[in-house]
N, C-alpha and C. Protein backbone atom coordinates (compact mmCIF):
# COMPACT_ATOMS: atom_id res chain seq x y z
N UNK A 1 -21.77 78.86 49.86
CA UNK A 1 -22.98 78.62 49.12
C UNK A 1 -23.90 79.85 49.23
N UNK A 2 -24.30 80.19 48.32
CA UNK A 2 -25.59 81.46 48.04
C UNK A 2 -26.95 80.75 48.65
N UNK A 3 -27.86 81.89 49.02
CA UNK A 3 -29.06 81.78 49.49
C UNK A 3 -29.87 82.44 48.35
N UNK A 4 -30.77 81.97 48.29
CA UNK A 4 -32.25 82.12 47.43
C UNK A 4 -33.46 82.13 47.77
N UNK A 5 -34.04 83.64 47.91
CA UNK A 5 -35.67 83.41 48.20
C UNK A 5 -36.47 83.11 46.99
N UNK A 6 -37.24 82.23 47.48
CA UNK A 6 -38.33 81.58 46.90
C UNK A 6 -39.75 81.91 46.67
N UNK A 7 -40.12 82.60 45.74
CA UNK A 7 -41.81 83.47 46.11
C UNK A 7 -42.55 82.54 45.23
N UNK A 8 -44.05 81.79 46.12
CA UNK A 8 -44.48 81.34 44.91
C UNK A 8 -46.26 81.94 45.04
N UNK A 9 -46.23 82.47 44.08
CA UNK A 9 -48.06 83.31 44.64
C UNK A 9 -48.93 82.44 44.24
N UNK A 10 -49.93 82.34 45.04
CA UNK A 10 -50.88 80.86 45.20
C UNK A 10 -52.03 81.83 44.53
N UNK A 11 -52.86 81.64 43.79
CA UNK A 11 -53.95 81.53 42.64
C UNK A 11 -55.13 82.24 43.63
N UNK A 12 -55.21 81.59 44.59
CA UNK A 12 -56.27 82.31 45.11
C UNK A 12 -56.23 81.80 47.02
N UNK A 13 -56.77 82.45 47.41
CA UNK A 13 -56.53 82.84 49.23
C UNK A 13 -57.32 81.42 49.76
N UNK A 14 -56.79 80.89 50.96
CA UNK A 14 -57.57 79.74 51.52
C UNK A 14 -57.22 79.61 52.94
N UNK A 15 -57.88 79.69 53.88
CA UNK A 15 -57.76 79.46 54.80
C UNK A 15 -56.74 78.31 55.66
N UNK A 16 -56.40 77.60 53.95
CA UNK A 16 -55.84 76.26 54.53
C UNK A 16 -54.18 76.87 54.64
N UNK A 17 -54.08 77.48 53.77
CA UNK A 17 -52.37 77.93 53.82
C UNK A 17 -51.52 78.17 54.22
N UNK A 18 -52.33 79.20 55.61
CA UNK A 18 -51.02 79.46 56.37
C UNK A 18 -51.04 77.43 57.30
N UNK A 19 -51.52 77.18 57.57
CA UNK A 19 -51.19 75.84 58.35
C UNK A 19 -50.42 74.71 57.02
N UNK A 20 -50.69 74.90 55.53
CA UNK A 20 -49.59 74.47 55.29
C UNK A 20 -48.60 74.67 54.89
N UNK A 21 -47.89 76.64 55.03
CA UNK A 21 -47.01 76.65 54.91
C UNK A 21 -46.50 76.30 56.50
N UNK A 22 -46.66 76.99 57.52
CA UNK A 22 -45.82 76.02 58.80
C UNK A 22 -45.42 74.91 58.45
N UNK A 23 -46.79 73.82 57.95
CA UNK A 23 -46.39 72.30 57.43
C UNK A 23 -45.01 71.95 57.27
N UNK A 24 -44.70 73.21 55.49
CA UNK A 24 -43.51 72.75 54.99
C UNK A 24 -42.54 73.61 55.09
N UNK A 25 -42.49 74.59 56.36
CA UNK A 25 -41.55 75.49 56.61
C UNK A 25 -41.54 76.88 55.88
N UNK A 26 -42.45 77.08 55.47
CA UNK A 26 -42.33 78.18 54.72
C UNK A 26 -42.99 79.17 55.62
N UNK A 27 -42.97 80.65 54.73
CA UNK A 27 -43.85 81.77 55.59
C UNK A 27 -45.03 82.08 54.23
N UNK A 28 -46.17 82.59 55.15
CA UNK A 28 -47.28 82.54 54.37
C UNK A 28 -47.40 84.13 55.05
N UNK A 29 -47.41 85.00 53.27
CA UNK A 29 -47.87 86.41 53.41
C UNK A 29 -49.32 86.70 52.43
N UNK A 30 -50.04 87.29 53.07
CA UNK A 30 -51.08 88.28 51.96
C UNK A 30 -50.85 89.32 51.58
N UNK A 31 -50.48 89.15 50.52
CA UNK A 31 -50.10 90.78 50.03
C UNK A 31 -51.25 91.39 49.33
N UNK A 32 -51.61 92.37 49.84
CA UNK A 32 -52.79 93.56 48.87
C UNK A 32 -52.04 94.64 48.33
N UNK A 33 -52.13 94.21 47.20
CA UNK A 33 -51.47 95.84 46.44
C UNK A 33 -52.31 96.65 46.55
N UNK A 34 -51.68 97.43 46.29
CA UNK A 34 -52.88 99.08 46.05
C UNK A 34 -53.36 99.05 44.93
N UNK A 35 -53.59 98.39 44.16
CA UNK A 35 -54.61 98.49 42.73
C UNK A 35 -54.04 97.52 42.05
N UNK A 36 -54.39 97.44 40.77
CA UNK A 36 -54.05 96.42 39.93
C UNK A 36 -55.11 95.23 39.28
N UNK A 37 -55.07 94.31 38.92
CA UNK A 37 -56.17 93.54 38.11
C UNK A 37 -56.04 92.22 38.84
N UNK A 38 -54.96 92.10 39.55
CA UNK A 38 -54.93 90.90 41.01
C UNK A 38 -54.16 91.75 42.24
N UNK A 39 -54.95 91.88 42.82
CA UNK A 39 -54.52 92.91 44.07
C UNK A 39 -54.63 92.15 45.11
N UNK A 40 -55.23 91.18 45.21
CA UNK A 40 -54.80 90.00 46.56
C UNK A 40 -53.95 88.86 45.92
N UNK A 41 -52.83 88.73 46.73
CA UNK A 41 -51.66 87.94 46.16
C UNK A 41 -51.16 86.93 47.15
N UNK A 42 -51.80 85.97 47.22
CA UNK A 42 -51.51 85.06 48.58
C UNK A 42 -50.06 84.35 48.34
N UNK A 43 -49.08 84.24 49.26
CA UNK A 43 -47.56 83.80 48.86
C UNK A 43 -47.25 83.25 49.43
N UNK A 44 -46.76 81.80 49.59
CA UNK A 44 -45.35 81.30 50.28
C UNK A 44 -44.10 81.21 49.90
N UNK A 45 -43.51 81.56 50.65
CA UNK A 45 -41.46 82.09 51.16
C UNK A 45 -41.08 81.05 51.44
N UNK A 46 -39.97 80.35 50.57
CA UNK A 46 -38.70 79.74 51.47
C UNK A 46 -37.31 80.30 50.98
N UNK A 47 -36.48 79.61 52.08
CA UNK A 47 -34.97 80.07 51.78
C UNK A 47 -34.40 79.11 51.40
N UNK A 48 -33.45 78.83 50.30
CA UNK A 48 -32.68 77.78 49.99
C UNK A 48 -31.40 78.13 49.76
N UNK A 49 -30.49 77.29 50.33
CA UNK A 49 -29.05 77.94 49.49
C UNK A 49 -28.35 76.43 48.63
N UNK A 50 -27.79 77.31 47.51
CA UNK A 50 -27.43 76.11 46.35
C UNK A 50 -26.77 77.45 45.25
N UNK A 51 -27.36 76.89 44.13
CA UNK A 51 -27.10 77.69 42.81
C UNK A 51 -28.49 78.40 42.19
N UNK A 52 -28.70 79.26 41.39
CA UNK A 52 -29.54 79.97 40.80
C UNK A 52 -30.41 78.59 40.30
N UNK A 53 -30.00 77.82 39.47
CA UNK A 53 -30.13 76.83 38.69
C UNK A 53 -31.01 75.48 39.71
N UNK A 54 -29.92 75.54 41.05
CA UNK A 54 -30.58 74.66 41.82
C UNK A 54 -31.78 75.29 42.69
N UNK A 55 -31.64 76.31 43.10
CA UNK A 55 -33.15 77.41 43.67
C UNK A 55 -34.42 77.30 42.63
N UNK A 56 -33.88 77.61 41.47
CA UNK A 56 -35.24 77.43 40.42
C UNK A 56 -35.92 76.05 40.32
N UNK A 57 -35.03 75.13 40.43
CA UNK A 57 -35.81 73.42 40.41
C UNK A 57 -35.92 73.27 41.49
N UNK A 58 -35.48 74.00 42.87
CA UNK A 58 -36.75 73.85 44.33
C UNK A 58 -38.01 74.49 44.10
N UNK A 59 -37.75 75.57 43.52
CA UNK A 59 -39.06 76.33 43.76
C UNK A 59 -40.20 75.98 42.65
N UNK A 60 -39.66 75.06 41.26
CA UNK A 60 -40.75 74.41 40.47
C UNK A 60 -41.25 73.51 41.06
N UNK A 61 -40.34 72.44 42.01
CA UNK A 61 -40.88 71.26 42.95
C UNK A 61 -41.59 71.70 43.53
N UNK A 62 -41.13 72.76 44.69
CA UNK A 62 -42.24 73.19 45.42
C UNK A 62 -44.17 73.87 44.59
N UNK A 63 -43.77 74.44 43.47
CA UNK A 63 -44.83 74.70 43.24
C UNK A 63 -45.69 73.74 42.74
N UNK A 64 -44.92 72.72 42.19
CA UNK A 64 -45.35 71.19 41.38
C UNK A 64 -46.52 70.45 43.06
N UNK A 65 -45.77 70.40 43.79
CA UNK A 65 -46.16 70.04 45.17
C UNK A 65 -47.34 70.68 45.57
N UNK A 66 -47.36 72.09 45.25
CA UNK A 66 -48.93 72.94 45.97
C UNK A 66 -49.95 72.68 44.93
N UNK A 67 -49.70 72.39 43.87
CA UNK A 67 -50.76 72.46 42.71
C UNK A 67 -51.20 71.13 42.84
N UNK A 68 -50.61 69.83 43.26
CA UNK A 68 -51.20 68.95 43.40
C UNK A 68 -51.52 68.31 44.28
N UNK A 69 -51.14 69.31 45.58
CA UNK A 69 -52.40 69.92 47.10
C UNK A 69 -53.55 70.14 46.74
N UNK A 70 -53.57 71.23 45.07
CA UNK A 70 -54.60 71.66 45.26
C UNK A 70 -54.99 73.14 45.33
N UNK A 71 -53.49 73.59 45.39
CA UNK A 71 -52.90 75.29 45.57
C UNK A 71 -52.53 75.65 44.09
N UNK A 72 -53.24 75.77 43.10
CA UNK A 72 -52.24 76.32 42.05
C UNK A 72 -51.55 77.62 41.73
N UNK A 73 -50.21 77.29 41.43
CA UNK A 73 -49.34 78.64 41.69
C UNK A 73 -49.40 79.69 40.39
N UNK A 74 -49.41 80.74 40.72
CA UNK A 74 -49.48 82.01 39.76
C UNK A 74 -48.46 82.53 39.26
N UNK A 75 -47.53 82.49 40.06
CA UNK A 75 -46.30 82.93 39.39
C UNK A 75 -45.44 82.52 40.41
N UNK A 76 -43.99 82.23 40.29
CA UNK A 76 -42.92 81.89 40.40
C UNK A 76 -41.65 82.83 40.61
N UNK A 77 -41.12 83.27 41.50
CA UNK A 77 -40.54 83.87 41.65
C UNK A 77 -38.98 83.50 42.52
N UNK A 78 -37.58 83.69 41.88
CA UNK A 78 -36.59 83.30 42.41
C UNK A 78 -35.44 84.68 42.54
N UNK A 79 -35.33 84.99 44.09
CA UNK A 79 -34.12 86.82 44.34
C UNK A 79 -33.12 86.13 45.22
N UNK A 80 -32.22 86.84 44.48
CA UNK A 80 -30.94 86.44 45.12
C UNK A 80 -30.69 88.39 45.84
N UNK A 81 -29.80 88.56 47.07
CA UNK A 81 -29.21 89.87 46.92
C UNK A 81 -29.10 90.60 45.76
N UNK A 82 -28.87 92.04 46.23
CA UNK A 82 -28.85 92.60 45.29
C UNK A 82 -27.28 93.01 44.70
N UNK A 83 -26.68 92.44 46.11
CA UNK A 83 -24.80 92.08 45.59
C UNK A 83 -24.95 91.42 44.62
N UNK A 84 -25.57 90.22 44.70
CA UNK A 84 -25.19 89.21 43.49
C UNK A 84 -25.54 89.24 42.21
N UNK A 85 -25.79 90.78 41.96
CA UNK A 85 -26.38 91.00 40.15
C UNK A 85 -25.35 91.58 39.47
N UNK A 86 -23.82 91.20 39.89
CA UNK A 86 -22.47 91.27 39.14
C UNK A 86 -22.05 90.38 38.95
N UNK A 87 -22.50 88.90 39.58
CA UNK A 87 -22.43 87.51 39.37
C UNK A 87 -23.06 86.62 38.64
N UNK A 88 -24.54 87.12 38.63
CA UNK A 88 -25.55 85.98 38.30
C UNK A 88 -26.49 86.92 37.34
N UNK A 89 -27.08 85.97 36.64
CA UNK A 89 -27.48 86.80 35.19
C UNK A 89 -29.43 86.96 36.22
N UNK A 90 -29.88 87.95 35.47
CA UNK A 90 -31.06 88.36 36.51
C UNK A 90 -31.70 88.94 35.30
N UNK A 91 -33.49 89.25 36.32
CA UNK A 91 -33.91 90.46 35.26
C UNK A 91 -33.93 91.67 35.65
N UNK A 92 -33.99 91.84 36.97
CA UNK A 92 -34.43 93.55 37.65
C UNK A 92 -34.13 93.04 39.05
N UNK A 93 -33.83 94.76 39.54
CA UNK A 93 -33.51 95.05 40.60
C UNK A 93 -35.15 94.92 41.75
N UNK A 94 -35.23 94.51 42.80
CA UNK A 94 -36.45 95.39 43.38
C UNK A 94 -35.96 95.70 44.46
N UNK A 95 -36.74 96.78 45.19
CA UNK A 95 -36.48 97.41 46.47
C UNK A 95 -37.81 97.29 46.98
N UNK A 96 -37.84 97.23 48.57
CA UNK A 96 -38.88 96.42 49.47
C UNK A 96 -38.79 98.17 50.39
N UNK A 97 -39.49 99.16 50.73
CA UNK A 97 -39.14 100.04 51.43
C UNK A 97 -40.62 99.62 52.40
N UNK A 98 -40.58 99.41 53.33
CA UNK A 98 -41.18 99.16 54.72
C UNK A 98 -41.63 100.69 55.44
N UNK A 99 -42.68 101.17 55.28
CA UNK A 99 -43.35 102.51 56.04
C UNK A 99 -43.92 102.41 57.48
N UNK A 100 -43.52 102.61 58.36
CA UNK A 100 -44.80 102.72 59.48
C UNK A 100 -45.47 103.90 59.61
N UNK A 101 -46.31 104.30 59.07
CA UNK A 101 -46.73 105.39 59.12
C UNK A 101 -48.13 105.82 60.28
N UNK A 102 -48.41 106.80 60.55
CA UNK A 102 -49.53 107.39 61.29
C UNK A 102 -50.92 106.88 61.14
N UNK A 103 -52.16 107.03 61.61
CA UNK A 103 -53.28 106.38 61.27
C UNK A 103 -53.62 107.31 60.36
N UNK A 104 -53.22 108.58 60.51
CA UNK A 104 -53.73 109.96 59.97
C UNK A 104 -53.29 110.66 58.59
N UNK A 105 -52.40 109.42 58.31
CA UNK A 105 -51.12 109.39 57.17
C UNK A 105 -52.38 109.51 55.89
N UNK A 106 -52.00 110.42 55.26
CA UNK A 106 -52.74 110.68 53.53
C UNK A 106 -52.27 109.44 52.80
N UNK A 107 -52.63 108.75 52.31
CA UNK A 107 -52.13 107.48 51.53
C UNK A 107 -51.81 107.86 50.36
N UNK A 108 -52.98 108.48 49.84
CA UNK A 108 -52.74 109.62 48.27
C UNK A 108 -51.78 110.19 48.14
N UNK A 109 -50.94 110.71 48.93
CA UNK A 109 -50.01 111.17 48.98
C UNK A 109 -48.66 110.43 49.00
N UNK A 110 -48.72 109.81 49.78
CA UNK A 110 -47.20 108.11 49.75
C UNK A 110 -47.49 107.54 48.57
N UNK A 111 -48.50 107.73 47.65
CA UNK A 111 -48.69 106.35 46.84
C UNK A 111 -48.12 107.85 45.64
N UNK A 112 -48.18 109.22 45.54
CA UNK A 112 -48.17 110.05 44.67
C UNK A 112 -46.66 110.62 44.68
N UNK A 113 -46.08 110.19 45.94
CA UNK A 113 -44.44 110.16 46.11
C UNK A 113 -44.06 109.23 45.68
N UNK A 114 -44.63 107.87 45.83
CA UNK A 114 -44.12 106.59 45.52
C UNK A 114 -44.09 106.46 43.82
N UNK A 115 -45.09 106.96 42.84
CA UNK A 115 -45.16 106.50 41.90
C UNK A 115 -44.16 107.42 40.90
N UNK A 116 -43.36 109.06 41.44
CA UNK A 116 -42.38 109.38 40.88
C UNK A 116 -40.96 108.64 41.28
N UNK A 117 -41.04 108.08 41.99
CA UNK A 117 -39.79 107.07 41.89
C UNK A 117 -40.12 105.40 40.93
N UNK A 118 -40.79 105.40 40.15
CA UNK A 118 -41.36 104.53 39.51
C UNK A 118 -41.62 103.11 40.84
N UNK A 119 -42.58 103.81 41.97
CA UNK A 119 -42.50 102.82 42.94
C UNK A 119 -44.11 102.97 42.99
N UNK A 120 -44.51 101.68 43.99
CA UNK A 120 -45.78 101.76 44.34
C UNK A 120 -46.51 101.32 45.64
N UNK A 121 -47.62 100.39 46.00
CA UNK A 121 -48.02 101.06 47.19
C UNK A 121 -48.33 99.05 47.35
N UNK A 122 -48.07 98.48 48.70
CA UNK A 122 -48.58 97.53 49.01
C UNK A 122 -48.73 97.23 50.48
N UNK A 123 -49.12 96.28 50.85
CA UNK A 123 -49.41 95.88 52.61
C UNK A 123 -49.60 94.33 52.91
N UNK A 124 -49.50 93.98 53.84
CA UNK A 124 -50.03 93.02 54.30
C UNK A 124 -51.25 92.62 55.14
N UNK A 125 -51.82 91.94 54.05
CA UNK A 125 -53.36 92.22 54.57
C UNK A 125 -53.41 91.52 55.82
N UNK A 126 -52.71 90.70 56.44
CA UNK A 126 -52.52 89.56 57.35
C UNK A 126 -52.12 90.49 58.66
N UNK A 127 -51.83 91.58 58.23
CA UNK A 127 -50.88 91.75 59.78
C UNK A 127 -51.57 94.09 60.13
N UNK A 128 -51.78 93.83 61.10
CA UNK A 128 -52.79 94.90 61.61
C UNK A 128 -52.47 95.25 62.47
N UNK A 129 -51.92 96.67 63.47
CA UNK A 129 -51.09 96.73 64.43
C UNK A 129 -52.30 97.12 64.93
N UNK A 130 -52.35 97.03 66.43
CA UNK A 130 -53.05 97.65 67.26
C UNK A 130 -52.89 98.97 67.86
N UNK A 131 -51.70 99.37 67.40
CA UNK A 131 -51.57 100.64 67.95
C UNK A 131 -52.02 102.14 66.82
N UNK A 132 -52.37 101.31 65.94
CA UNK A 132 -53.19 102.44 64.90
C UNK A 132 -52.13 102.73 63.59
N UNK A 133 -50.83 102.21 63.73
CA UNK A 133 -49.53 102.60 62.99
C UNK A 133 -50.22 101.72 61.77
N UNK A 134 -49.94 102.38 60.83
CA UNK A 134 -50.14 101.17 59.52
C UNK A 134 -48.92 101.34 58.59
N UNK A 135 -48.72 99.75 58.54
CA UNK A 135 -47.62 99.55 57.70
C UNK A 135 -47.81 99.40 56.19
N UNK A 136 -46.96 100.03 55.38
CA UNK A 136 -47.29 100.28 53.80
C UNK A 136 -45.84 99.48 53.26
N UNK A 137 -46.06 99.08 52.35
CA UNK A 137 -44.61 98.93 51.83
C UNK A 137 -44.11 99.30 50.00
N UNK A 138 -43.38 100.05 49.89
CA UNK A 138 -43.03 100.87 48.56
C UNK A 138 -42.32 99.76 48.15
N UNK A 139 -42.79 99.55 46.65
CA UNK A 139 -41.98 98.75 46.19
C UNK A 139 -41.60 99.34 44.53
N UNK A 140 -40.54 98.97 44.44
CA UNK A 140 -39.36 99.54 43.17
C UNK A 140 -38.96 98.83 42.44
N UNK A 141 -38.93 98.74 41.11
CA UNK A 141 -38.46 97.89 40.41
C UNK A 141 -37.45 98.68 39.42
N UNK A 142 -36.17 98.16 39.27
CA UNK A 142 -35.41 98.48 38.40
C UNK A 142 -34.72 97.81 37.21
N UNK A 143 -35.67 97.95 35.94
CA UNK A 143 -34.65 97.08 34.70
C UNK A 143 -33.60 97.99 33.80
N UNK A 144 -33.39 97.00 33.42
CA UNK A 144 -32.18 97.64 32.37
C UNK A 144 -31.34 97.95 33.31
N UNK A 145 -30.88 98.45 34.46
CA UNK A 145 -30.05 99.07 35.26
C UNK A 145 -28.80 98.22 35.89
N UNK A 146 -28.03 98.89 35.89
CA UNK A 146 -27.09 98.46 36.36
C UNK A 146 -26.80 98.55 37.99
N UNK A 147 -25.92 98.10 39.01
CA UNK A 147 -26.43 97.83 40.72
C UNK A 147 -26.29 99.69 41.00
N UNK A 148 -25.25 100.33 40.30
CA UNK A 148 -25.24 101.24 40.94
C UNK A 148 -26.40 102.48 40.28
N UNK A 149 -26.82 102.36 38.94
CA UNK A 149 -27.89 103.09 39.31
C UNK A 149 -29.33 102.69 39.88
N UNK A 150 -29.18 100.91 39.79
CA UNK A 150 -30.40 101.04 41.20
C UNK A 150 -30.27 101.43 42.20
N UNK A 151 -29.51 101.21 42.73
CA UNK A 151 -28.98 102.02 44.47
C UNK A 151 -29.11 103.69 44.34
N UNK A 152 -28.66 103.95 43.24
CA UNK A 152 -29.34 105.70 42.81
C UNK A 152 -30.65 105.68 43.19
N UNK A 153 -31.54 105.17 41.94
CA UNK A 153 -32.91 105.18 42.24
C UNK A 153 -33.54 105.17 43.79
N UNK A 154 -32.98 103.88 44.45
CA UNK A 154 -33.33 103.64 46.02
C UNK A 154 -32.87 105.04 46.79
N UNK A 155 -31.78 105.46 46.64
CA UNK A 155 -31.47 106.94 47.50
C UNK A 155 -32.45 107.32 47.05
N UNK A 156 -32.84 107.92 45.71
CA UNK A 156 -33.64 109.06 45.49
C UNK A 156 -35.14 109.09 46.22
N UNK A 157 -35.63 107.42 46.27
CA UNK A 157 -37.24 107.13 47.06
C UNK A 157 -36.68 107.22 48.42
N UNK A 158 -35.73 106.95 48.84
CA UNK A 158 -35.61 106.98 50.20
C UNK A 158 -35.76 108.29 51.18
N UNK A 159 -34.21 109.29 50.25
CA UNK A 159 -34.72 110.29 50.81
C UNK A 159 -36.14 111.25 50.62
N UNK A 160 -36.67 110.88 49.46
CA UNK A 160 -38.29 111.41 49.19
C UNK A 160 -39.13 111.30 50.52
N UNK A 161 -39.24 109.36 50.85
CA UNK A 161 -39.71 109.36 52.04
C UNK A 161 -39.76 110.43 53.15
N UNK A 162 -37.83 110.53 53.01
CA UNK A 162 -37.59 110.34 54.70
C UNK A 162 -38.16 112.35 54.83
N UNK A 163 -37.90 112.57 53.96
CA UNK A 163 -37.78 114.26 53.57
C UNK A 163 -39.90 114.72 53.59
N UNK A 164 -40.61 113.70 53.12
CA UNK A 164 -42.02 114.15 53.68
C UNK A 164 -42.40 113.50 55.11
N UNK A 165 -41.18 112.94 55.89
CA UNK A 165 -41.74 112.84 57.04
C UNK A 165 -41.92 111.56 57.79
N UNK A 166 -41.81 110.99 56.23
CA UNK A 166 -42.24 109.29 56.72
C UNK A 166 -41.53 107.63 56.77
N UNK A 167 -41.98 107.17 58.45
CA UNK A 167 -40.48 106.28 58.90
C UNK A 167 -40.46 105.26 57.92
N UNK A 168 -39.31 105.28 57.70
CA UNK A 168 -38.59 103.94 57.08
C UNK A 168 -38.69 102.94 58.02
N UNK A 169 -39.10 101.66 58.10
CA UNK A 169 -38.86 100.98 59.17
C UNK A 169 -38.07 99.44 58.82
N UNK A 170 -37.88 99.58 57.40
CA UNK A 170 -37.18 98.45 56.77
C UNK A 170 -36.62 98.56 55.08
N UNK A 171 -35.77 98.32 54.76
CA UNK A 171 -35.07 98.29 53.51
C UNK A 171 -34.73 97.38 53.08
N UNK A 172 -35.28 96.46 52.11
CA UNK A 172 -34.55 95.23 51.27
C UNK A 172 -34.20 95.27 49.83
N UNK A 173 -32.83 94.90 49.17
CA UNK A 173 -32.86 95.45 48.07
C UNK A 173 -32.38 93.46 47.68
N UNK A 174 -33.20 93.34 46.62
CA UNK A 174 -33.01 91.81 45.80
C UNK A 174 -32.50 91.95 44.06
N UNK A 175 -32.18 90.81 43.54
CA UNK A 175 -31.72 90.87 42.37
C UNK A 175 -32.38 89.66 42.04
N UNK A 176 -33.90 90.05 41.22
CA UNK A 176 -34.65 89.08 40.77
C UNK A 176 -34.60 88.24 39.44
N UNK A 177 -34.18 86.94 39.78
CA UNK A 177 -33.34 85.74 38.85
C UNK A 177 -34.29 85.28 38.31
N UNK A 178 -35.28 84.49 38.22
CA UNK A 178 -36.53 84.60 38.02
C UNK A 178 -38.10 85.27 38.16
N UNK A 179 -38.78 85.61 36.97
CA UNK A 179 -40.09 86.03 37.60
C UNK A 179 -40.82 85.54 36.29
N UNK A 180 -41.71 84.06 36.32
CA UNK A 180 -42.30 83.60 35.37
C UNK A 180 -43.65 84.24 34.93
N UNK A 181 -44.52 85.35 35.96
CA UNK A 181 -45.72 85.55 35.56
C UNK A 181 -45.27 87.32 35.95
N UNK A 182 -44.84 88.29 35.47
CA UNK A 182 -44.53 89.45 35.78
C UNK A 182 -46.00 90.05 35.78
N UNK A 183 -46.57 89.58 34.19
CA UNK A 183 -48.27 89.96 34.02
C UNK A 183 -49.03 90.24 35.08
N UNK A 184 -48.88 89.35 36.52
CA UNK A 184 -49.71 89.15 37.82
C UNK A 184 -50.09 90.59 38.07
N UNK A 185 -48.84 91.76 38.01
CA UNK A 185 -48.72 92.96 38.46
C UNK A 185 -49.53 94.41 37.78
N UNK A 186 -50.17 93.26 36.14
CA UNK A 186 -50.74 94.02 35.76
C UNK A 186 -51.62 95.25 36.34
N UNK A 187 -51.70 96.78 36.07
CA UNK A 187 -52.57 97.49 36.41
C UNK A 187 -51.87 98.25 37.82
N UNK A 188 -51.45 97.64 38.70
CA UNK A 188 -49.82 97.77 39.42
C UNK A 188 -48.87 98.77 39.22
N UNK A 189 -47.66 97.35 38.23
CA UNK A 189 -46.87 97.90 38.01
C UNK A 189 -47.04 97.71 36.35
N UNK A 190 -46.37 98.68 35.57
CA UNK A 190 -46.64 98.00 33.72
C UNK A 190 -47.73 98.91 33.43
């Protein structure tokens, strides 16, 4: 059986969320993009494994469920691997590149590397290291493409990174099966 992450971005930030995603098992992230026309993106994560078909009617339940919490959802989002986009019909590739970078780190600069790989700049507003390291995360989107020239694209941001200096500290590459509100990213990405 296949696994399926589940993204569903909640409308607007509440204190109540992260206690009810624990509630229902999920993980609760804040994502702040680096610009855009919704740049705070409050989200809960689950994992399901089934079919494309059966992941998409968890993750409408689930969103059916937060909206009449009281959470209304913004967009909808269903990634399988990025193996599985020779199997399963999708729209785009994305890549998740994870930075730990310096306190002293030029941002202008990662976000001016990032945006010739048609990538861009995000964080988690939730999570703050104490040791001054701040974590960035590049994110990539690839349509029209086929797996192996996304995996091109990903070499090419990767070694960009690794070649001005700066740690990789995580790599995820997905094959996104659903994405009902892409618009969210307006100003972003688009």
């Amino acid at each position: 059986m296949r696994r399926y992450e589940i993204h569903l971005t909640v409308a607007a930030a509440s204190e109540a969320l992260p206690a009810l995603a624990a509630a229902r098992g999920m993980k609760y992230t804040h994502i702040q993009l680096d610009r855009g026309d919704h740049a705070s993106q409050p989200m809960l994560s689950l994992l399901v494994a089934g079919t494309p078909a059966s992941a998409e009617a968890e993750a409408r339940r689930t969103a059916a469920e937060l909206q009449a919490a009281g959470f209304p959802v913004a967009r909808l989002k269903v990634e399988a691997a990025a193996s599985e986009a020779g199997t399963l019909p999708g729209l785009y590739f994305e890549h998740h590149v994870k930075l730990s970078l310096p306190e002293e780190t030029d941002l202008d600069a990662v976000r001016g590397l990032a945006v010739q790989h048609d990538a861009h700049l995000s964080r988690n507003a939730r999570r703050v290291r104490v040791d001054g390291v701040r974590e960035r995360f590049v994110t990539q989107r690839c349509h029209h493409a086929d797996r192996p020239r996304a995996a091109a694209a990903l070499a090419g941001l990767l070694d960009a990174l690794t070649a001005a200096g700066w740690e990789v500290a995580e790599v995820e590459e997905e094959w996104v099966l659903v994405d009902d509100n892409p618009g969210l990213d307006a100003g972003w990405f688009g």
